[in-house]
Protein backbone atom coordinates (compact mmCIF):
# COMPACT_ATOMS: atom_id res chain seq x y z
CA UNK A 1 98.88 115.35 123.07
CA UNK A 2 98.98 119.05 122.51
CA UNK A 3 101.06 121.49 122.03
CA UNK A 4 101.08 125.57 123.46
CA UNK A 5 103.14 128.57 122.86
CA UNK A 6 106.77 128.39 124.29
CA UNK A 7 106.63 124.65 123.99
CA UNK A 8 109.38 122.33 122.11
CA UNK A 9 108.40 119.12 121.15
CA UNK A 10 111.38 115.99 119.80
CA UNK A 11 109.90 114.40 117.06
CA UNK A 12 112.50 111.88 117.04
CA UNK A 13 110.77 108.31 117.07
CA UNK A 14 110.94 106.87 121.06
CA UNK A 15 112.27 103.36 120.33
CA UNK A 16 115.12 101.59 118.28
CA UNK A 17 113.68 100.04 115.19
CA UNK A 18 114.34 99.69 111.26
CA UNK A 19 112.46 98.32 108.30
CA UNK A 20 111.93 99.08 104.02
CA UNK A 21 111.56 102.38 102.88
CA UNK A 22 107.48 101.95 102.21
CA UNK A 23 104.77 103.86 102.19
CA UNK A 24 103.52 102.04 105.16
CA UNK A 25 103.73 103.53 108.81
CA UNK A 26 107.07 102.75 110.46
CA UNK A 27 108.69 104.48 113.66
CA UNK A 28 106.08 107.14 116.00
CA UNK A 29 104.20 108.44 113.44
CA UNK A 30 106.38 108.59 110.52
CA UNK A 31 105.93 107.84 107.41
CA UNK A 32 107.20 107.54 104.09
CA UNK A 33 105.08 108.98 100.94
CA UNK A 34 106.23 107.95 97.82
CA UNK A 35 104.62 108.91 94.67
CA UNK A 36 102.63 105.46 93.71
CA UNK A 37 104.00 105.63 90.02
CA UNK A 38 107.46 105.68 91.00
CA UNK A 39 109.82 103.54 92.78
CA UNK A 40 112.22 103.98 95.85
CA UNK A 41 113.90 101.09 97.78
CA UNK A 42 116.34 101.87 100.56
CA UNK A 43 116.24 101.08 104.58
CA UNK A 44 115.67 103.57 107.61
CA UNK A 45 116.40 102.93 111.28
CA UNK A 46 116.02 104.64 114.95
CA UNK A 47 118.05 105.25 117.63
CA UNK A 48 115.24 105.80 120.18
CA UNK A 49 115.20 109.46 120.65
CA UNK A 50 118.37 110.34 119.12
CA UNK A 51 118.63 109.53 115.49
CA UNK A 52 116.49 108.80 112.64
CA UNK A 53 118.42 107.95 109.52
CA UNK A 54 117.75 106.95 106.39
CA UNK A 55 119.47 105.75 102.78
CA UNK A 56 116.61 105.44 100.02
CA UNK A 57 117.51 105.37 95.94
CA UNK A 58 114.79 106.27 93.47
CA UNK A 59 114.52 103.30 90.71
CA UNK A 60 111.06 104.55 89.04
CA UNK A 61 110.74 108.02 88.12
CA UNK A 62 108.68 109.87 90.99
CA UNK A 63 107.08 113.24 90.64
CA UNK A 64 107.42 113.49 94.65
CA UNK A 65 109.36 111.26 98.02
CA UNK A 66 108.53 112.70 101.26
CA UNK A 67 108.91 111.90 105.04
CA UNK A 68 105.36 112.52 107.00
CA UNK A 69 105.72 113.43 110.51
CA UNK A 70 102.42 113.55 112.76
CA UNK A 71 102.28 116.78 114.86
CA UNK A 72 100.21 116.74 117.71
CA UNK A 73 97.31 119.43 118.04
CA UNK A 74 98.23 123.22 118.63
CA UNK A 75 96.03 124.50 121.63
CA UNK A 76 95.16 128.22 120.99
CA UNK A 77 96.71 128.31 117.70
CA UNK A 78 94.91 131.88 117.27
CA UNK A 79 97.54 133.04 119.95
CA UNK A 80 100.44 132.09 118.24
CA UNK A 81 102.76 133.66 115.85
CA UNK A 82 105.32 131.45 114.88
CA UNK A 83 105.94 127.21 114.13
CA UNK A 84 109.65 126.67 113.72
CA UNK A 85 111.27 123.36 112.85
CA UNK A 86 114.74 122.80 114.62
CA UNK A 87 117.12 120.29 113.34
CA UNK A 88 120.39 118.92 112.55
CA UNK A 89 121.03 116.56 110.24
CA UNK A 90 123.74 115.42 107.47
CA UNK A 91 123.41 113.74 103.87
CA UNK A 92 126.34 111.44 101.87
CA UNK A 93 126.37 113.88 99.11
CA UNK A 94 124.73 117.74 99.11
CA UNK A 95 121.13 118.02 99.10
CA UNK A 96 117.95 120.47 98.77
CA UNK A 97 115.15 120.09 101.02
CA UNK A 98 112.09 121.57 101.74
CA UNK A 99 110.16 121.43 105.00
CA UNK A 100 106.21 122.55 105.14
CA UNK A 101 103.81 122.16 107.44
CA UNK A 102 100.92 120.22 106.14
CA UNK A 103 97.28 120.76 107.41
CA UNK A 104 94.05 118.57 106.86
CA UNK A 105 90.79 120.37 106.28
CA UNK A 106 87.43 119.07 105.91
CA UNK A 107 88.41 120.74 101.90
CA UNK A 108 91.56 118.40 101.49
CA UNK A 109 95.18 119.19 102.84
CA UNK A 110 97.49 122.60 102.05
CA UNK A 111 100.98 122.97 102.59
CA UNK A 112 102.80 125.60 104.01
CA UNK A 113 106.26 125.90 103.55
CA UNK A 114 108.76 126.88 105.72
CA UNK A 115 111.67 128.99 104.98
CA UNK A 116 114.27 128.83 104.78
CA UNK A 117 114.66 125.59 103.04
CA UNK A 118 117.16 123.20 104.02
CA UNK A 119 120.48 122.38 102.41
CA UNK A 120 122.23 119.29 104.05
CA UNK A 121 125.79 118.44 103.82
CA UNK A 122 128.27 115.42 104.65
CA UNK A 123 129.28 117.22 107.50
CA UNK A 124 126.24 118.34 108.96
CA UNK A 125 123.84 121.58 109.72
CA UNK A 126 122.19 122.78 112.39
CA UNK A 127 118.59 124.61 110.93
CA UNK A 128 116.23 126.53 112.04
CA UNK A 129 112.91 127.15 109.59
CA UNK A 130 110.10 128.83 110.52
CA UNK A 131 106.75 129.85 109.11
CA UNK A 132 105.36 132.96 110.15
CA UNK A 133 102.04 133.09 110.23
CA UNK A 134 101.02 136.28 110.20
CA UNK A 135 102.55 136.28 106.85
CA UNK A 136 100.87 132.97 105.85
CA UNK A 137 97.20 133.80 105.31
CA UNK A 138 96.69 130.74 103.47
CA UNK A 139 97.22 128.57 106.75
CA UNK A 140 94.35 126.93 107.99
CA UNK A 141 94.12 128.07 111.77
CA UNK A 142 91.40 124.78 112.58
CA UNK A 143 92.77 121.79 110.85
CA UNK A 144 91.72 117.67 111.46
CA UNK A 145 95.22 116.62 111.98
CA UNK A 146 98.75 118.20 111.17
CA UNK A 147 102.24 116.84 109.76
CA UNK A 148 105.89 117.98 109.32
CA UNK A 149 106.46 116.94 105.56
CA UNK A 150 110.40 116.78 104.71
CA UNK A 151 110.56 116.66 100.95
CA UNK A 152 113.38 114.24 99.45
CA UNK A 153 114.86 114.09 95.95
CA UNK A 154 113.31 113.12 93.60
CA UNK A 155 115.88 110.72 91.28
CA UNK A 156 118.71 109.72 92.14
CA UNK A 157 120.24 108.38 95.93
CA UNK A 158 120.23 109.55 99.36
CA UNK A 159 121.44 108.69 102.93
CA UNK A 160 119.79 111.44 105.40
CA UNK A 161 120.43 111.32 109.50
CA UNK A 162 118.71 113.39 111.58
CA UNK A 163 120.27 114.08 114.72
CA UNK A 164 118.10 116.62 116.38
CA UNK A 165 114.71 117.15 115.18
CA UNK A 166 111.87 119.33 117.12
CA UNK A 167 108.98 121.78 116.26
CA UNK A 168 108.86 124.47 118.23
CA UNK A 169 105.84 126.93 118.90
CA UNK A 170 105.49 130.63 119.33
């Protein structure tokens, strides 16, 4: 699959499913990271194409916790000017997120974040955060493979539900 300018894509997984909180591949190409020193238990599950929620509680000390979405290839990337990230989503308690767009080279991987980042509430958000990339020289325009990384807390607990989740691309 690839994606053009002017297209949306729902990264939302496509089926109903559930399992551990793991670094192991769960739901349509997500995937939990968690730092390998650290500890997090907690459950997620899918509501095919309409929520992806999660509750996960940090029991080791972890430097980072992040959910890895695979993005499909950008055709013409040269051509476009803007990746946005379009979501809604809620938390149990406030929380700071940050969303970035990771790229892997032949040299290794580099983030680039998007801005602005997110701050989720019990009662919801609707965000929009974009990375525009005439201002990001650093991004690789040719890269292997491409992922959405949402970056968690790291300490304490979390419940997360994403209601609406889609990259967009200009």
């Amino acid at each position: 699959m690839s994606l053009s300018s002017g297209q949306v894509l729902d990264l939302l997984p496509l089926r109903n499913a559930h399992g551990p909180v793991t670094s192991r591949p769960m739901a349509d190409g997500m995937q939990f990271h968690i730092d390998p020193k650290g500890q997090v238990e907690g459950e997620w599950f899918s509501e095919a194409g309409q929520r992806f929620h999660f509750t996960a509680r940090v029991i080791a000390s972890v430097d980072w916790v992040a959910l890895h979405i695979d993005l499909p290839r950008f055709e013409k990337m040269s051509e476009l000017s803007h990746l946005s990230v379009i979501l809604r989503a809620a938390s149990a308690v406030p929380l700071r997120l940050e969303l970035a767009i990771r790229s892997y080279t032949a040299e290794g991987f580099q983030d680039s974040f998007l801005f602005p980042e997110l701050h989720l509430t019990p009662g919801g958000v609707d965000h929009c955060a974009t990375l525009a990339l005439a201002q990001a020289p650093d991004f690789p325009r040719q890269a292997d493979q491409r992922e959405l990384v949402i970056f968690c807390p790291t300490e304490g607990e979390m419940e997360i539900a994403f209601d609406t989740l889609k990259v967009l691309s200009l």
